[in-house]
Protein backbone atom coordinates (compact mmCIF):
# COMPACT_ATOMS: atom_id res chain seq x y z
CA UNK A 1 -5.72 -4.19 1.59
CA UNK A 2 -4.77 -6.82 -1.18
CA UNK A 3 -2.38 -10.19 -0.31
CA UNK A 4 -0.91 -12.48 -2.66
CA UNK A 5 0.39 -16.03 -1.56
CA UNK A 6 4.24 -16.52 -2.10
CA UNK A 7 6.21 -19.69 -2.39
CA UNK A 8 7.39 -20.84 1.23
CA UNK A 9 4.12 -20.44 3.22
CA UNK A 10 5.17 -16.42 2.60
CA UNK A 11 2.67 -13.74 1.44
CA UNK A 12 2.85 -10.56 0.13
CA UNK A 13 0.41 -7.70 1.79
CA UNK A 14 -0.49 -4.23 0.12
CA UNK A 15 -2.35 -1.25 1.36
CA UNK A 16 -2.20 2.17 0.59
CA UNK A 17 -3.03 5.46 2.88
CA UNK A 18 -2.87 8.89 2.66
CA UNK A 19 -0.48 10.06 5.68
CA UNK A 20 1.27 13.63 5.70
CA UNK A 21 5.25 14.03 4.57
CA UNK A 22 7.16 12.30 7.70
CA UNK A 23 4.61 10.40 9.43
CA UNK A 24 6.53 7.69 10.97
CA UNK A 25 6.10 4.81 13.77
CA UNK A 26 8.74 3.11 15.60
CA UNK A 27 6.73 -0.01 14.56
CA UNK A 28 5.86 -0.05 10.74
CA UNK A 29 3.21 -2.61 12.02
CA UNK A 30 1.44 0.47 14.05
CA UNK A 31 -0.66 2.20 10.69
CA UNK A 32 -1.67 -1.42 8.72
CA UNK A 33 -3.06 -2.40 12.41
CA UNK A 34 -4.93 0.87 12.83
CA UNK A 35 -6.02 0.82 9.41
CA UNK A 36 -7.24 -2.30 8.63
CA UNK A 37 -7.10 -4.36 12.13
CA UNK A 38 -10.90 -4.62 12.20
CA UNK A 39 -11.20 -6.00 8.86
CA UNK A 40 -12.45 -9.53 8.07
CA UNK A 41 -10.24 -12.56 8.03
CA UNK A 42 -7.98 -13.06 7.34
CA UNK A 43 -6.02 -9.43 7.32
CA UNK A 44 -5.74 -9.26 11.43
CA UNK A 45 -4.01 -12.11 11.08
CA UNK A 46 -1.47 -11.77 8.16
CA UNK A 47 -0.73 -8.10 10.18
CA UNK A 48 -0.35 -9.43 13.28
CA UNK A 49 2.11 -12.62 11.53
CA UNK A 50 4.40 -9.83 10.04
CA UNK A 51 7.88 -10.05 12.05
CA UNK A 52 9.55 -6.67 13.25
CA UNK A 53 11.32 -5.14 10.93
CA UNK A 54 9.18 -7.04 7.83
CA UNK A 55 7.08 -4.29 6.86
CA UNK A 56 8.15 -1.82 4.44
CA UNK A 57 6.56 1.54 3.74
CA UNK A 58 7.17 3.25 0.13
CA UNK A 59 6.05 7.00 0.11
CA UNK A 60 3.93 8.11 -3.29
CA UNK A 61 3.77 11.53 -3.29
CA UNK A 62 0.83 13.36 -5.01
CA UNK A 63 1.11 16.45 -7.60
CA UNK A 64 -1.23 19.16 -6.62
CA UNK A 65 -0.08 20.52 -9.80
CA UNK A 66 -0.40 17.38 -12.15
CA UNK A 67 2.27 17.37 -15.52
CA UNK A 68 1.61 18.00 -18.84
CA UNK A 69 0.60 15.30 -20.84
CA UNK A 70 3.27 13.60 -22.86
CA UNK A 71 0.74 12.34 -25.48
CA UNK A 72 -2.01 13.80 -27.62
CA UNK A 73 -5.74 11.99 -27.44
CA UNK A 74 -5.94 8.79 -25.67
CA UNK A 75 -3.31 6.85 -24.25
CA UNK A 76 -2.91 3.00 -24.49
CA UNK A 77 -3.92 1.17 -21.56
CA UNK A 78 -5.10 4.67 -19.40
CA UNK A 79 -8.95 3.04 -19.25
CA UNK A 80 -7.64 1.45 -16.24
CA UNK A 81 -6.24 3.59 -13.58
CA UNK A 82 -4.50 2.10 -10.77
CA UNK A 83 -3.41 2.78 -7.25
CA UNK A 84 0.43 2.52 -7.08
């Protein structure tokens, strides 16, 4: 889990997960909580500041089949490969 500070005492948390299609909460708070809950300050805390309704969830879904390439030999900038 990665956080960012933002202008107005804000800040902007990231995690990713691997869940299968449709796994969904009442409480988008639920997973980060599960997840990383237990992990050093101060990520409880920014989880347990986030207000209902504050989290959003974006689904990345994985190729098992991954698509051709679009270039031939290397590619600018693939030497470092990023979660989304």
């Amino acid at each position: 889990m990665g956080h960012r500070p933002l202008t107005g005492g804000r800040v902007h948390c990231h995690a990713t997960a691997v869940e299968p299609p449709g796994a969904l909460d009442g409480d988008e708070r639920t997973e980060p909580r599960r997840l990383c809950g237990g992990r050093h300050h101060p990520i409880p805390e920014l989880i347990a500041s986030a207000a209902p309704g504050t989290v959003l969830r974006d689904h990345v879904h994985h190729l098992a089949t991954p698509l051709p390439p679009f270039h031939r030999g290397a590619s600018p900038g693939s030497a470092t490969p990023r979660t989304p």
